[in-house]
N, C-alpha and C. Protein backbone atom coordinates (compact mmCIF):
# COMPACT_ATOMS: atom_id res chain seq x y z
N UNK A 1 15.52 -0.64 16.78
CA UNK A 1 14.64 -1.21 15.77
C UNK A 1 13.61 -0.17 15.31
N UNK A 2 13.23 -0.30 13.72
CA UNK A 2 12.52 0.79 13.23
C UNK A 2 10.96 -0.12 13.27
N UNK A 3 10.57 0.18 14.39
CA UNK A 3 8.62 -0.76 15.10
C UNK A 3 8.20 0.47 14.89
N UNK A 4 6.64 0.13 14.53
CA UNK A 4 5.28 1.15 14.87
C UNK A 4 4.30 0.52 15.67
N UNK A 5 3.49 0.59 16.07
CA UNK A 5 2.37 -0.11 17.09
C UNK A 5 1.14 0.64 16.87
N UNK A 6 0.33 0.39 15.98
CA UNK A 6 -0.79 1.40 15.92
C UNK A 6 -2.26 0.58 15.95
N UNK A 7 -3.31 1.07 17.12
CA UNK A 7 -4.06 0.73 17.07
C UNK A 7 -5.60 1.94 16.58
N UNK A 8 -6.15 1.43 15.87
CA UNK A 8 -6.92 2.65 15.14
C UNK A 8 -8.32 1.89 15.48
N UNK A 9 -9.56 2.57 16.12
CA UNK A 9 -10.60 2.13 16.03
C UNK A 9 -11.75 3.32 15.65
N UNK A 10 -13.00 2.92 14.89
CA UNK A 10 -13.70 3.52 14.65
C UNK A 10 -15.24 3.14 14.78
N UNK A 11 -16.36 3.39 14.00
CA UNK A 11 -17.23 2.70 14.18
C UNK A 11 -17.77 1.77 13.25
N UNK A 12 -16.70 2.07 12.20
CA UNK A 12 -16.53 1.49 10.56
C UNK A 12 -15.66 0.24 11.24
N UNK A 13 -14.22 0.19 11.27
CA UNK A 13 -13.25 -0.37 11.58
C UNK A 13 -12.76 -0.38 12.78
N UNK A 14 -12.20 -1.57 13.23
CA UNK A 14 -10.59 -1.89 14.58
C UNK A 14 -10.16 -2.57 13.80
N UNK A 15 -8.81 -1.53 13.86
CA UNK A 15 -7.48 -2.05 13.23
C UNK A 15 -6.21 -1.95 14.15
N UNK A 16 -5.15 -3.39 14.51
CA UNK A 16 -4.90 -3.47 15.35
C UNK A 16 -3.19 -4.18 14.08
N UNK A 17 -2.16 -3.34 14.42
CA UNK A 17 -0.94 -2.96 13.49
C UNK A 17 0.46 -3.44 14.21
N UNK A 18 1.33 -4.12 14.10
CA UNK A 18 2.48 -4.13 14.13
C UNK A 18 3.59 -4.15 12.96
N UNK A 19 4.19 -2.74 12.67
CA UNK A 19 5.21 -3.41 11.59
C UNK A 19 6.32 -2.74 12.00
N UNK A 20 7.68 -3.73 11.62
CA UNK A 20 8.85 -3.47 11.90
C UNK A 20 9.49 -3.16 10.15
N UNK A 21 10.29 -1.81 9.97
CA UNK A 21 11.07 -1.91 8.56
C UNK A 21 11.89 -3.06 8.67
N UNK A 22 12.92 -3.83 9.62
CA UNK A 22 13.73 -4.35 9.67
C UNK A 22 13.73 -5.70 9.25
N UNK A 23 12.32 -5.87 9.13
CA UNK A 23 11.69 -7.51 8.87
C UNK A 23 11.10 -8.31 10.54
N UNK A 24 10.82 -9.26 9.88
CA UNK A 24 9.89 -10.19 11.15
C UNK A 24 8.99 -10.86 10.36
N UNK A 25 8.28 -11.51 11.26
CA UNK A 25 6.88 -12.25 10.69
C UNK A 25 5.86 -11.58 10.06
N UNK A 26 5.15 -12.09 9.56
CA UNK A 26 4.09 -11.64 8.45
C UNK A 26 2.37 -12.49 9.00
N UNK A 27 1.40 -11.61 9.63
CA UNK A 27 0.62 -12.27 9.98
C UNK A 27 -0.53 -11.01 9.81
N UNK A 28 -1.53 -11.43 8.65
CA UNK A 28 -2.49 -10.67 8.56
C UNK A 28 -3.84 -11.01 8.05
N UNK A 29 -4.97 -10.10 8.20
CA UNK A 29 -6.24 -10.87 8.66
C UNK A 29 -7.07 -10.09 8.61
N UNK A 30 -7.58 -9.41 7.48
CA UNK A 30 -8.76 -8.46 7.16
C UNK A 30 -10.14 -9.16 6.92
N UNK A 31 -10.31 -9.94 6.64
CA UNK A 31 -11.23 -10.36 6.25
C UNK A 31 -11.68 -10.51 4.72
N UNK A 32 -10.72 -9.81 3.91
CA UNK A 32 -10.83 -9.86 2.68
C UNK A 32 -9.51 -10.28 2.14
N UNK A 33 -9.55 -11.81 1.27
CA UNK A 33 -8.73 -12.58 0.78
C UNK A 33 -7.78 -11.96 0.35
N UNK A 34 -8.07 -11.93 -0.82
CA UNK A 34 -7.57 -11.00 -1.83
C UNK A 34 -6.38 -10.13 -1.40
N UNK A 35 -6.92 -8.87 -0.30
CA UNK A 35 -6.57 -8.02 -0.02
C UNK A 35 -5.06 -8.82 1.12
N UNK A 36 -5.34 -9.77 1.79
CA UNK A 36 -4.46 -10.21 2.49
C UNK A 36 -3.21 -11.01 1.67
N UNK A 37 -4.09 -11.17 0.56
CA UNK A 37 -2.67 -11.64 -0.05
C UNK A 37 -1.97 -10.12 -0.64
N UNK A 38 -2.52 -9.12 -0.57
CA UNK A 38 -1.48 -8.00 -1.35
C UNK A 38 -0.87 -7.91 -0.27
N UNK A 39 -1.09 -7.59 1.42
CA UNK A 39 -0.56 -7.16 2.18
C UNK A 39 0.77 -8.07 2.69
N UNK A 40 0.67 -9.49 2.07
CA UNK A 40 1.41 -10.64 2.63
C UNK A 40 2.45 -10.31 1.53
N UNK A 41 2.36 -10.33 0.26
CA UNK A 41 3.20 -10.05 -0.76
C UNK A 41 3.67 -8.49 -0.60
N UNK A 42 3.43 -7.72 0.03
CA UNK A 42 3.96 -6.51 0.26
C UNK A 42 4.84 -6.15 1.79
N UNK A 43 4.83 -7.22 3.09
CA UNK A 43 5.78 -7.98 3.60
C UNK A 43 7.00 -8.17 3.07
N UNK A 44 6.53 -9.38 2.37
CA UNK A 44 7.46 -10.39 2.18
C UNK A 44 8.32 -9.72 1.17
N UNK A 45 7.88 -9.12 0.13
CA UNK A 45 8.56 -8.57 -0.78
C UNK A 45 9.83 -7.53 -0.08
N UNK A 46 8.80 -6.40 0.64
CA UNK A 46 9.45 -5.37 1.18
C UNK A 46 10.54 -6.00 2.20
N UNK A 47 10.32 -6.81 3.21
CA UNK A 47 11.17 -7.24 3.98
C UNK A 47 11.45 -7.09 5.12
N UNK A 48 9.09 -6.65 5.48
CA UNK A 48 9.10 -5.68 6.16
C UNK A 48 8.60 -6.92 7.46
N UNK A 49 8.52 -6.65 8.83
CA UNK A 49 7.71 -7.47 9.56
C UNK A 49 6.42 -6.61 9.65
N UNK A 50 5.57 -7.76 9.58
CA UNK A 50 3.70 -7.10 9.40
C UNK A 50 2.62 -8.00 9.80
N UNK A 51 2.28 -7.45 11.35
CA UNK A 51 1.20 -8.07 11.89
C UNK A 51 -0.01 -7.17 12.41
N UNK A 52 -1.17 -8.11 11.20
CA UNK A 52 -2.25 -6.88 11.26
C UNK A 52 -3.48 -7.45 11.18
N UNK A 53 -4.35 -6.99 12.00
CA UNK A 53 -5.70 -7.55 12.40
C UNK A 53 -6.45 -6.44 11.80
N UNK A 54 -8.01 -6.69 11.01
CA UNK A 54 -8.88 -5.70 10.95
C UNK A 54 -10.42 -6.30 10.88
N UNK A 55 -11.02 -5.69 12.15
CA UNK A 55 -12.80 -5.82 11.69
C UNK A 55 -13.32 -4.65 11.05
N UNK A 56 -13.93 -4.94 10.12
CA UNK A 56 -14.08 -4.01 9.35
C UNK A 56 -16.00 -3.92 8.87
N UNK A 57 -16.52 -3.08 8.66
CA UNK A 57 -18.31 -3.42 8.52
C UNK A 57 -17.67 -4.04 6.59
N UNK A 58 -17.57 -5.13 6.52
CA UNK A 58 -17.94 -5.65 5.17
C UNK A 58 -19.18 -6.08 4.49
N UNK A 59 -20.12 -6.10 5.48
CA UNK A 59 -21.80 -6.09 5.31
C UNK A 59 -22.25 -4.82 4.45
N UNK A 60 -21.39 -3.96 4.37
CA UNK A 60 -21.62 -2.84 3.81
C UNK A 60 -20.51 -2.94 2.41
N UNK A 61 -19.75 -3.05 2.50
CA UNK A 61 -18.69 -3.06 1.42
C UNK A 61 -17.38 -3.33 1.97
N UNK A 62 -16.67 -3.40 0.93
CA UNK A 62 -14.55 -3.06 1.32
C UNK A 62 -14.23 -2.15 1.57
N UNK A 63 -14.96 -0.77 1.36
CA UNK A 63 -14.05 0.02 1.19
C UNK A 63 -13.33 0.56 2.36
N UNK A 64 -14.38 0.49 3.64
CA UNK A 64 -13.95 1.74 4.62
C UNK A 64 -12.64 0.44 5.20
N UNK A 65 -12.53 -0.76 5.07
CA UNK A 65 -11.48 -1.71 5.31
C UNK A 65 -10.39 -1.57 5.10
N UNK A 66 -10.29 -1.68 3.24
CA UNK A 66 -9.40 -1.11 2.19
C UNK A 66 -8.71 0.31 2.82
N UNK A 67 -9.31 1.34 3.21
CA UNK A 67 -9.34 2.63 2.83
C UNK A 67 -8.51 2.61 4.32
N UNK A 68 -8.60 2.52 5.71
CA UNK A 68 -8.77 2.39 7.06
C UNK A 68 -6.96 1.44 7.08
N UNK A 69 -6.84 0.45 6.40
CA UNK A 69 -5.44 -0.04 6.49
C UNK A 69 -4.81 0.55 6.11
N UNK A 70 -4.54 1.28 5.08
CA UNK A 70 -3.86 2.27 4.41
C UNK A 70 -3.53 3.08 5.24
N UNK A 71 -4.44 3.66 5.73
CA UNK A 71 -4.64 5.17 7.05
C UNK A 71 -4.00 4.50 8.09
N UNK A 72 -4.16 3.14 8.54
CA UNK A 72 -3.29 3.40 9.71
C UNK A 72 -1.80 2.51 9.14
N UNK A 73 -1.29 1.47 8.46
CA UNK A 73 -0.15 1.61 7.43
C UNK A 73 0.83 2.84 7.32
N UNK A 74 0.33 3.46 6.90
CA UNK A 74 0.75 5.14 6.78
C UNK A 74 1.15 5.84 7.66
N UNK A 75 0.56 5.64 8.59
CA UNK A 75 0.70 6.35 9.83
C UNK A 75 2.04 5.05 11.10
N UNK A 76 1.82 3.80 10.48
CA UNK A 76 2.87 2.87 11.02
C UNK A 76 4.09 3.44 10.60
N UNK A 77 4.08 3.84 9.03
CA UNK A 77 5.26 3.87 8.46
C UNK A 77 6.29 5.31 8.96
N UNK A 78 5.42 6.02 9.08
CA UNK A 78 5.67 7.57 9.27
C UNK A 78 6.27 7.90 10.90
N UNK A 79 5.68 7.11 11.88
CA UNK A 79 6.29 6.66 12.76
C UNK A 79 7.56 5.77 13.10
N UNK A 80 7.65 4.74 12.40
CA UNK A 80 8.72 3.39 12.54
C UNK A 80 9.80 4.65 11.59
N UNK A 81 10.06 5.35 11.11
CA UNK A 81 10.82 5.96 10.17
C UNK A 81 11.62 7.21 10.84
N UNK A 82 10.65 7.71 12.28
CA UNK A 82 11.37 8.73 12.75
C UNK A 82 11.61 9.94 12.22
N UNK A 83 12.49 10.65 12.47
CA UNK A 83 12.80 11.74 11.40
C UNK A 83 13.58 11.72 10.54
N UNK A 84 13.46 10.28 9.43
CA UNK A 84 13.84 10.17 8.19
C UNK A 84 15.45 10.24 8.29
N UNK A 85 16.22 10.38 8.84
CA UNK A 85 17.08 10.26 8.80
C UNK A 85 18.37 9.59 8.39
N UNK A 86 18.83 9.63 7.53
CA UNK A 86 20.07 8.50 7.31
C UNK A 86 19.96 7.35 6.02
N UNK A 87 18.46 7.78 5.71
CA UNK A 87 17.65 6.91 5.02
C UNK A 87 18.44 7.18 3.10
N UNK A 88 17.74 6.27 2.23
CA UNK A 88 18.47 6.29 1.02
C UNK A 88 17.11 7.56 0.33
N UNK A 89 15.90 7.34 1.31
CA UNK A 89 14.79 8.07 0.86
C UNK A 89 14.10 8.05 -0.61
N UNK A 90 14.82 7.70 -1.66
CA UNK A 90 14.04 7.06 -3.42
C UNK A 90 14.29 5.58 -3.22
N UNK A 91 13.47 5.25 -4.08
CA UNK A 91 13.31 3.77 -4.49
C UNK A 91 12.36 3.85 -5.12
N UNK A 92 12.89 2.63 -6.54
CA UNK A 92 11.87 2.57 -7.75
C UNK A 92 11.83 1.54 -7.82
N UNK A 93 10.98 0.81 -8.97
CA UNK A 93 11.20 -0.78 -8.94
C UNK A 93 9.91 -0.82 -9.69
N UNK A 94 10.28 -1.57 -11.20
CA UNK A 94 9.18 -2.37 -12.02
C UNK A 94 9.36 -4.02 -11.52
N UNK A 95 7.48 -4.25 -11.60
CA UNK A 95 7.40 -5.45 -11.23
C UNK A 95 6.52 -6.21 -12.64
N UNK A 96 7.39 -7.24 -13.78
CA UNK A 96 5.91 -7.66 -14.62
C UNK A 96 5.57 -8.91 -13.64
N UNK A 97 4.53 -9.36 -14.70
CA UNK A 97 3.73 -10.30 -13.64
C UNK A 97 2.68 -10.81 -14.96
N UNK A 98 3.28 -11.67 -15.37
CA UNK A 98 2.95 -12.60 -16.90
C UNK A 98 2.35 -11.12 -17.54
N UNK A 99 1.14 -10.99 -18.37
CA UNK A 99 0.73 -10.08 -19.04
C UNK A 99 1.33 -8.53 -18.59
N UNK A 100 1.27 -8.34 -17.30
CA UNK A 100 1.33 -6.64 -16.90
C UNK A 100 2.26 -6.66 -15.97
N UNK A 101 2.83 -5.06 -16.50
CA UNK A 101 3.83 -4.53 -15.45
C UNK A 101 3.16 -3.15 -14.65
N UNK A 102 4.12 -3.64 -13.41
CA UNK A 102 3.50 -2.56 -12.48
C UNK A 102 4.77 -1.91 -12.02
N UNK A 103 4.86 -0.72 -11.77
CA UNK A 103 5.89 0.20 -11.64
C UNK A 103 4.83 1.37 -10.51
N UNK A 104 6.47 1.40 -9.59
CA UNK A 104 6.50 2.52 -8.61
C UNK A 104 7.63 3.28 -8.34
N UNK A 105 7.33 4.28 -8.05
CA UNK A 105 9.00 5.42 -7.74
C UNK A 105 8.07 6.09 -6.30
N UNK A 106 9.18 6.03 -5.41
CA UNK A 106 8.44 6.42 -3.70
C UNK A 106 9.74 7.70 -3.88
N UNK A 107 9.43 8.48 -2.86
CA UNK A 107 10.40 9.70 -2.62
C UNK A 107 9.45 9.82 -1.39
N UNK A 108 10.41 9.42 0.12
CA UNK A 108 10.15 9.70 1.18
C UNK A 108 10.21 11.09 2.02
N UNK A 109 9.74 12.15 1.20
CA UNK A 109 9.78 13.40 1.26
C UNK A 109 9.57 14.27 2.98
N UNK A 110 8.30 13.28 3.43
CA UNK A 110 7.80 14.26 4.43
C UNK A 110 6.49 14.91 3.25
N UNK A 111 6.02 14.76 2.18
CA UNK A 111 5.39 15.90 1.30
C UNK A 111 4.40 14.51 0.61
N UNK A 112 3.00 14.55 0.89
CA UNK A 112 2.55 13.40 0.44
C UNK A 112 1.88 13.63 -0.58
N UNK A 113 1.64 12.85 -1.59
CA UNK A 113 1.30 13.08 -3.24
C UNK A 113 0.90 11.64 -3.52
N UNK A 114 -0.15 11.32 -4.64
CA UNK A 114 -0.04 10.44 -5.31
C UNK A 114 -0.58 10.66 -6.86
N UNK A 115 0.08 10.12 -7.19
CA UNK A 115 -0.06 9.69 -8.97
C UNK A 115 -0.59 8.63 -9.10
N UNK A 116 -1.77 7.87 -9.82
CA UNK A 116 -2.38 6.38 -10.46
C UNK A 116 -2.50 6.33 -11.38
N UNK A 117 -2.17 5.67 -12.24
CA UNK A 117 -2.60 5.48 -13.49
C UNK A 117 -2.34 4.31 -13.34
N UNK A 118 -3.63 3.58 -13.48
CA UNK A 118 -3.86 2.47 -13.65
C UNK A 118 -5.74 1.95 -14.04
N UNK A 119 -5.85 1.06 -14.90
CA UNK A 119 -7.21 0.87 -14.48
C UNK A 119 -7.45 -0.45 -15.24
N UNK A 120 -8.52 -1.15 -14.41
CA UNK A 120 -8.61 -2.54 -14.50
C UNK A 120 -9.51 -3.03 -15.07
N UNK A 121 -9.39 -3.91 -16.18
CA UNK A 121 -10.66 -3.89 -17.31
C UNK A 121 -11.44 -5.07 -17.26
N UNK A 122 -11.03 -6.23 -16.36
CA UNK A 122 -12.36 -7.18 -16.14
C UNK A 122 -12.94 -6.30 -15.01
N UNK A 123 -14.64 -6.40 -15.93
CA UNK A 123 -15.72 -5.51 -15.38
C UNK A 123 -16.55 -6.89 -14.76
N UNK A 124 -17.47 -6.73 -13.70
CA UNK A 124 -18.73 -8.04 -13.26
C UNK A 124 -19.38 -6.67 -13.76
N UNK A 125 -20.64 -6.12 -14.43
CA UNK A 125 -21.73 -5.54 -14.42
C UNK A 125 -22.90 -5.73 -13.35
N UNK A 126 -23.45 -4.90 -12.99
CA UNK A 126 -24.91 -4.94 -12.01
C UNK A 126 -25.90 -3.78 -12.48
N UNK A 127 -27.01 -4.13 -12.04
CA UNK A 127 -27.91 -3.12 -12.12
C UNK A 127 -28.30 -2.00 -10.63
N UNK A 128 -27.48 -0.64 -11.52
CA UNK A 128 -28.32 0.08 -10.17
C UNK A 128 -29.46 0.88 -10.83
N UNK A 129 -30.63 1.03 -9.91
CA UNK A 129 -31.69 1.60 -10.53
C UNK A 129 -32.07 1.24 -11.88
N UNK A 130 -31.62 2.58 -12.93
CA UNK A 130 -32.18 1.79 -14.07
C UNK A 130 -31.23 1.83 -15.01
N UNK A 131 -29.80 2.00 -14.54
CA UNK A 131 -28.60 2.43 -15.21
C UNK A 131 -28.08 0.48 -14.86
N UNK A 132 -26.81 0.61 -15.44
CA UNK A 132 -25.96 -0.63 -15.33
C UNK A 132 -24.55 0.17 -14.73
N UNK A 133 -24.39 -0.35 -14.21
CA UNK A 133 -22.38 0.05 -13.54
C UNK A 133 -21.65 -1.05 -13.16
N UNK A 134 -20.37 -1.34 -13.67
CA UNK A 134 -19.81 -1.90 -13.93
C UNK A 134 -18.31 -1.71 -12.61
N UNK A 135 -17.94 -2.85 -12.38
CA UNK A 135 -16.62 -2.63 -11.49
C UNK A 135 -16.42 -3.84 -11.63
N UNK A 136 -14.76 -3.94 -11.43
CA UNK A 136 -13.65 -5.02 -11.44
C UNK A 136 -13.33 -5.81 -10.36
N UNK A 137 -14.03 -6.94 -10.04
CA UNK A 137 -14.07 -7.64 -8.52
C UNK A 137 -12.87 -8.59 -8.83
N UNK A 138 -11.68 -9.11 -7.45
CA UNK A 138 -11.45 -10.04 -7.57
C UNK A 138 -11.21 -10.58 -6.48
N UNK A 139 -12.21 -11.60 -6.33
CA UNK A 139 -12.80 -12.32 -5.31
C UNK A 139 -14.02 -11.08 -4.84
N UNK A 140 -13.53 -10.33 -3.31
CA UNK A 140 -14.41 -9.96 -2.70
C UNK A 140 -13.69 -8.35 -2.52
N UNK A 141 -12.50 -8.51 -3.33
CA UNK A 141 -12.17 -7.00 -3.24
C UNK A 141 -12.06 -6.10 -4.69
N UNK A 142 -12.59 -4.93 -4.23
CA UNK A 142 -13.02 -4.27 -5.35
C UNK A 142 -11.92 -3.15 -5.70
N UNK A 143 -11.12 -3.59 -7.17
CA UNK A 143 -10.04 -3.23 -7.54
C UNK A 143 -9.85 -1.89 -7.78
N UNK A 144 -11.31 -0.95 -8.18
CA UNK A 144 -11.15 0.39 -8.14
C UNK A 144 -10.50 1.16 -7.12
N UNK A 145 -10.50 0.43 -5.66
CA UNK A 145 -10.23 0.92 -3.93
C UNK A 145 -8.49 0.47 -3.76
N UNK A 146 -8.10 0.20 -4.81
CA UNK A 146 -6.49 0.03 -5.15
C UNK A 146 -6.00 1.73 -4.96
N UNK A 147 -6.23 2.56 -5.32
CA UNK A 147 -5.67 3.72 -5.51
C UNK A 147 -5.99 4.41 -4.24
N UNK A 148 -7.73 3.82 -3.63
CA UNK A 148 -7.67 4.41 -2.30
C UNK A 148 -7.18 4.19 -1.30
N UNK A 149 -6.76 2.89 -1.21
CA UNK A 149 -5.52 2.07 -0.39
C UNK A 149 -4.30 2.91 -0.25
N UNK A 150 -3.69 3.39 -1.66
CA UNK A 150 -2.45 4.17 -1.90
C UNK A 150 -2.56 5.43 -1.66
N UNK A 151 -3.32 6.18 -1.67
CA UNK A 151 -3.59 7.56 -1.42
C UNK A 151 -3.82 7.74 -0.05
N UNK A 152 -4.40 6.69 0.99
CA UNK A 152 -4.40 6.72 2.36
C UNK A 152 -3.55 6.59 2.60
N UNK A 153 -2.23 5.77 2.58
CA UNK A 153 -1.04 5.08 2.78
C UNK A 153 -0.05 6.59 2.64
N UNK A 154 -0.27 7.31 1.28
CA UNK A 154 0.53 8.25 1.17
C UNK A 154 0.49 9.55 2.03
N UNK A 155 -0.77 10.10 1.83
CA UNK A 155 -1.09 11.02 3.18
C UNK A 155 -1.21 11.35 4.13
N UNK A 156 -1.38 10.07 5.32
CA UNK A 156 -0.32 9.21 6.45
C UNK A 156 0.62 9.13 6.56
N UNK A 157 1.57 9.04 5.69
CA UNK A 157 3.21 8.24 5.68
C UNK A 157 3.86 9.75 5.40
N UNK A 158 3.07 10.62 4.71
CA UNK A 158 3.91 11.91 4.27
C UNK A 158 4.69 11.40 3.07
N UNK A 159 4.85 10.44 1.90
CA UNK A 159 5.34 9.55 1.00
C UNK A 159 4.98 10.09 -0.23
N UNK A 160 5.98 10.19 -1.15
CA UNK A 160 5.33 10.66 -2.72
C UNK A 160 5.22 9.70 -3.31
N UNK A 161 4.17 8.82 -4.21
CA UNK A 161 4.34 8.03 -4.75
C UNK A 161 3.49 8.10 -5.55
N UNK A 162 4.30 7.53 -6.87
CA UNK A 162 3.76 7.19 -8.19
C UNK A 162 3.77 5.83 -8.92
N UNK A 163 2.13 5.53 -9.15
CA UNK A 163 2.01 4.02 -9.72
C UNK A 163 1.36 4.25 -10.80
N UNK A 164 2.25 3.07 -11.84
CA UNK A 164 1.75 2.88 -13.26
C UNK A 164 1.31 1.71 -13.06
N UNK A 165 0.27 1.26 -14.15
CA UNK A 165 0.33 -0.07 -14.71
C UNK A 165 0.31 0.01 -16.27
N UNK A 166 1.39 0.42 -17.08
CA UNK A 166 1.20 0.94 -18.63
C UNK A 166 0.45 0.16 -19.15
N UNK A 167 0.66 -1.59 -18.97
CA UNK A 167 -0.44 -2.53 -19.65
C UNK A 167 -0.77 -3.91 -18.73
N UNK A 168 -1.54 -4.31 -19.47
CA UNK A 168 -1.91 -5.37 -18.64
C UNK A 168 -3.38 -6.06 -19.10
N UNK A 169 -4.08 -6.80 -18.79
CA UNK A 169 -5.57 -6.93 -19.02
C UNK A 169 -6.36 -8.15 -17.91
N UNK A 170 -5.35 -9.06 -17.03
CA UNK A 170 -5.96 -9.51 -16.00
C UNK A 170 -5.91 -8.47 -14.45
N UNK A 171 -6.63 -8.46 -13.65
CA UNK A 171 -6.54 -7.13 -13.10
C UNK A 171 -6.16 -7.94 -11.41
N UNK A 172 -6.30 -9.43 -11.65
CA UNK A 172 -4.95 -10.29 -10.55
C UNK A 172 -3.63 -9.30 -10.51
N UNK A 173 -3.42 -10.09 -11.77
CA UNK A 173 -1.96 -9.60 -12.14
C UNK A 173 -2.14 -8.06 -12.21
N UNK A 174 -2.59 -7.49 -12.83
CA UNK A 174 -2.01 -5.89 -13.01
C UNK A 174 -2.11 -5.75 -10.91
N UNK A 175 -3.01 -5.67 -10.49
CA UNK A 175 -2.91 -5.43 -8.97
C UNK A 175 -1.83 -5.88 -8.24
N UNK A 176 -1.61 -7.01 -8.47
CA UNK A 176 -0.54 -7.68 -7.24
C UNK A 176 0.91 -6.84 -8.53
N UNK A 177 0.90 -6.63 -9.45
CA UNK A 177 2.23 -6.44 -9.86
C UNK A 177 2.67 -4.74 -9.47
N UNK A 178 1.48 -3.98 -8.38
CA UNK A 178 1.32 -2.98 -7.95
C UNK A 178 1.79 -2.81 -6.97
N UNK A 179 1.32 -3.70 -5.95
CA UNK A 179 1.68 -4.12 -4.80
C UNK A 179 2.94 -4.05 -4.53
N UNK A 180 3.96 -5.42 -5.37
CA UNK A 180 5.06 -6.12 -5.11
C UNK A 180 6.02 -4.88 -5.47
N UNK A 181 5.92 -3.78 -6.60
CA UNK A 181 6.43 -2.56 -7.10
C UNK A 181 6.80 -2.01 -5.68
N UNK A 182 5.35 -1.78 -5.37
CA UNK A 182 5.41 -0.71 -4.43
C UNK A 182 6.24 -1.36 -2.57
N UNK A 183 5.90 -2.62 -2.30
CA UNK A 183 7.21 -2.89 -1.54
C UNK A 183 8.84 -3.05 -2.19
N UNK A 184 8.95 -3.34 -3.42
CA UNK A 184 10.47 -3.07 -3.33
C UNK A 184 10.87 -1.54 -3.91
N UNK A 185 10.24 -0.58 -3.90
CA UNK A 185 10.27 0.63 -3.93
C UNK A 185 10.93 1.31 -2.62
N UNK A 186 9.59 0.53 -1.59
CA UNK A 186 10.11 1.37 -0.51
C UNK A 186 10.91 0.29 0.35
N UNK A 187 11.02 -0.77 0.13
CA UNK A 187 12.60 -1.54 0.58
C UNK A 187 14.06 -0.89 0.49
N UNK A 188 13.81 -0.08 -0.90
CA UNK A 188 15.12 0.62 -1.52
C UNK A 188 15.41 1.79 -0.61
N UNK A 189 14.10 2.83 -0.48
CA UNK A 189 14.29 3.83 0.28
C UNK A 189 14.16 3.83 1.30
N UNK A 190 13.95 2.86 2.07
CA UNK A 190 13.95 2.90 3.38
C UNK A 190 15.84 2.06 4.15
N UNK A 191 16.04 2.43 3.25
CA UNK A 191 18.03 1.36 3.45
C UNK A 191 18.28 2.49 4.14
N UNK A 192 19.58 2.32 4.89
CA UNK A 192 20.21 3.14 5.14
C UNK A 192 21.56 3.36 4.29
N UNK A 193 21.89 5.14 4.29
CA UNK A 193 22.79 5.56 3.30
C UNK A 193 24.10 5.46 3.95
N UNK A 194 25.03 5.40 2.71
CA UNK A 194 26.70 5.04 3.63
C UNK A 194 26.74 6.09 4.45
N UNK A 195 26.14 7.05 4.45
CA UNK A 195 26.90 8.47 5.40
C UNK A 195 25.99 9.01 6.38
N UNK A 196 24.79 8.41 6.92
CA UNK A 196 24.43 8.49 7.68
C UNK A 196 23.43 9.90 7.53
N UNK A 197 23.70 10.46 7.14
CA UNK A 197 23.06 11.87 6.89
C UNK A 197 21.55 11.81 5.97
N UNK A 198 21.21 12.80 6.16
CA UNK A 198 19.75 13.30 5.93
C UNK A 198 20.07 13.68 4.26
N UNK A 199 19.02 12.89 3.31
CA UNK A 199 19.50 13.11 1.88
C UNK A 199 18.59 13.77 1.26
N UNK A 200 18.97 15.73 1.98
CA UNK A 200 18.40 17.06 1.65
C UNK A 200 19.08 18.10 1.58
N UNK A 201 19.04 18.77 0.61
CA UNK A 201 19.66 19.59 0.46
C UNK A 201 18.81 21.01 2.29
N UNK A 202 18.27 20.68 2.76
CA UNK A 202 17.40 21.14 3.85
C UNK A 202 17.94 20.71 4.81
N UNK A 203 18.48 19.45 5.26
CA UNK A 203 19.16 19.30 6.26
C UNK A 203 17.92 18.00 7.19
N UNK A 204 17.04 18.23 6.41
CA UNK A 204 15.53 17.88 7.09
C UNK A 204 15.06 17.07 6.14
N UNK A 205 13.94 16.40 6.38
CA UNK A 205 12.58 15.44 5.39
C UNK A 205 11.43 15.65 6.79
């Protein structure tokens, strides 16, 4: 079985990880709604088993939460995967999702990269100091920390991946249609190939 077991603690975060590629149960628990439903739809989608606990300082914000699952995610995946072997290694996959489509292409390289283009246009405004700044909440997670999610995930995992959202204008939907992309992306590349072999011209990933 392709399991990871990762427990990550800090003084920000304890994050406490089980995922199997092969599938299993789906049981997760950050503390931020929102965010548990991407991780449940990125399960279920992928086909992955995913049981994941996180305390996280949210008295302070999402981010080091957001940012901290990713990092250890990444590091689940990069493990449960071994030395890549045998694997189909690409997988792409557009997801719409009423107004917006979300699109991903993964290349399980060993070589970690990310591409975003995406950005989410319901703003809540606040006042800092004597300026106004503006960010895209939904619920209690803050949609800008979408890309930092993915960029932790990728640099951990050793994973190339590239996410669009070409259009869209609810930033529900453009997000979760990010998500669901990006598990049947790497559902695809994580199959195994008819021939068992390493799909490099290197011999390696």
């Amino acid at each position: 079985m392709r399991t990871s077991c990762i427990e990550r603690n800090t003084k920000e975060t304890q994050i406490s990880l089980l995922l199997n590629l092969d599938g299993g149960d789906c049981e997760v628990d950050t503390g931020i709604g929102f965010f548990d439903h991407m991780l449940t739809a990125f399960s279920v989608h992928g086909g992955f088993g995913l049981k994941l606990t996180c305390r996280g300082d949210l008295n302070v914000d999402c981010h080091h939460t957001i940012e901290d699952v990713g990092i250890a995610l990444g590091k689940a995946f990069s493990e449960a995967l071994g030395d890549k072997g045998g694997i189909m290694r690409y997988g792409s996959f557009f997801i719409p999702m009423d107004e917006a489509l979300g699109f991903c292409a993964a290349d399980i390289s060993g070589r970690p990269f990310l591409v975003f283009e995406a950005s989410f246009p319901e703003e809540r405004p606040f006042l800092v100091f004597q300026g106004t700044f503006t960010n895209a909440m939904i619920g209690q997670y803050d949609a800008c920390l979408t890309e930092e999610f993915f960029r932790a995930f990728a640099v951990n995992s050793g994973i190339t991946l590239h996410l669009r959202v070409p259009y869209g204008s609810n930033s529900h939907h453009m997000t979760e249609a990010l998500f669901k992309a990006f598990a049947h992306a790497l559902k695809i590349a994580v199959q195994k190939n008819a021939t068992g072999e390493t799909l490099s011209t290197k011999g390696v990933l």
